[in-house]
Protein backbone atom coordinates (compact mmCIF):
# COMPACT_ATOMS: atom_id res chain seq x y z
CA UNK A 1 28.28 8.24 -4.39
CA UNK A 2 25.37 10.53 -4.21
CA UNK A 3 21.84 9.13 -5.24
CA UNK A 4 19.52 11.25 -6.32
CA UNK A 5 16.03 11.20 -4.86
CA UNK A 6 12.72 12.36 -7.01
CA UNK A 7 10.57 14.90 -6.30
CA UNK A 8 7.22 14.17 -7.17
CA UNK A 9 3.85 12.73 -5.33
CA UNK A 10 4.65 9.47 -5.22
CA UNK A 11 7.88 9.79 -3.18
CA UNK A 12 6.62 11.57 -0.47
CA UNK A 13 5.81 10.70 3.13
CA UNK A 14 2.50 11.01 3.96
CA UNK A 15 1.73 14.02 6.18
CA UNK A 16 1.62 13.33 9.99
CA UNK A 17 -2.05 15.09 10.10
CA UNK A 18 -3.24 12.03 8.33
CA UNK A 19 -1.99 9.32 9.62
CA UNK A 20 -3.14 11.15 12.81
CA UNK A 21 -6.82 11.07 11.97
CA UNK A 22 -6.69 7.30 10.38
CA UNK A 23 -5.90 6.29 13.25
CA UNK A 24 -8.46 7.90 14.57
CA UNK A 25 -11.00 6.36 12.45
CA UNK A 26 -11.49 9.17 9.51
CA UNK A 27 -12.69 7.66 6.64
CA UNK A 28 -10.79 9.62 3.89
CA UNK A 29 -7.85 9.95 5.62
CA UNK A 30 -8.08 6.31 5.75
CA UNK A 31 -8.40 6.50 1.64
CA UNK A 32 -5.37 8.33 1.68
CA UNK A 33 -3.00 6.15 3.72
CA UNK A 34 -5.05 2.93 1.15
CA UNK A 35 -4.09 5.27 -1.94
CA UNK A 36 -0.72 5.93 -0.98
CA UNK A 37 0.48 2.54 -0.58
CA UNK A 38 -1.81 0.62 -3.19
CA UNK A 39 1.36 0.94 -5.77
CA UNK A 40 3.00 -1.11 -3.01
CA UNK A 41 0.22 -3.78 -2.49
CA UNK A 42 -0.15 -3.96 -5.99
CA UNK A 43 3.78 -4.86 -6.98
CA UNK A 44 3.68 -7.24 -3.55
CA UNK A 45 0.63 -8.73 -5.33
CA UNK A 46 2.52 -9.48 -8.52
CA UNK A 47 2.76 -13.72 -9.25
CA UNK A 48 4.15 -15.48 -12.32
CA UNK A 49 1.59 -18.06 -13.41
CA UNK A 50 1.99 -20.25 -16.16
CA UNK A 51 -0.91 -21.45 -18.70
CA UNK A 52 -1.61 -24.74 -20.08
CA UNK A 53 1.22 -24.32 -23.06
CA UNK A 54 3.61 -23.44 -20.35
CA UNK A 55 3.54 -20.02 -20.88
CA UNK A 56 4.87 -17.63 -18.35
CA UNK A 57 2.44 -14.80 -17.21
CA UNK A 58 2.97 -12.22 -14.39
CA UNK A 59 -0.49 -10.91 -12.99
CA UNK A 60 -2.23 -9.50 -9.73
CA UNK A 61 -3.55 -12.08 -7.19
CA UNK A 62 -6.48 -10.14 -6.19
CA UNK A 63 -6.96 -12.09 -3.30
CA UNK A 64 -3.35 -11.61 -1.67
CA UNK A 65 -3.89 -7.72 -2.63
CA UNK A 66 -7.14 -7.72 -0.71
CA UNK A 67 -5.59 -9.49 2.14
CA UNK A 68 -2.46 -7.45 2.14
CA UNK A 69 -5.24 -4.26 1.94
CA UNK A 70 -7.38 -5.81 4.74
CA UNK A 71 -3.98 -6.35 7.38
CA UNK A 72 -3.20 -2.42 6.81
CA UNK A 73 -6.12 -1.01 7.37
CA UNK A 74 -6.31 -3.31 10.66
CA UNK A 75 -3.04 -1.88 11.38
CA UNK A 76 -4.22 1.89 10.47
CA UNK A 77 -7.11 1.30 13.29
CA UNK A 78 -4.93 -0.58 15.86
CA UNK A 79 -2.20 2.38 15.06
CA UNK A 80 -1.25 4.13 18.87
CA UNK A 81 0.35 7.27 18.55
CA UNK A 82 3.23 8.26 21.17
CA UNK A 83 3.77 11.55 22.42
């Protein structure tokens, strides 16, 4: 069975120029890699909390988001390309 795959901007790889110069240190390539995956960080981020009635609610943990943000962009820097 075939699956089909979509063609649109959020599907795509990022171009190898990029992460090239992020890990260099470029700042807006840097933005790019952040931009590309905050979709990612963001649905990681997701946690069900419950309020005082016992009410289910599904919301962003900003902190886990930043620290999830904070560990790739340490791994964008410590990034060693191999030729």
């Amino acid at each position: 069975m075939k699956t089909k795959r979509k063609n649109n901007e959020d599907t795509r790889l990022l171009p190898f120029c990029v992460i090239k110069a992020a890990a260099e240190g470029d700042i807006l390539a840097i933005h790019k890699v952040l931009n590309h995956y905050e979709g990612y960080i963001t649905s990681l981020s997701v946690r069900k909390m419950k309020d005082k009635f016992g009410n289910v609610h599904y919301c962003v943990d900003e902190t886990l988001r930043q620290r999830l943000q904070s560990k790739l962009l340490m791994t964008i820097l410590n990034f060693k390309l191999i030729r």
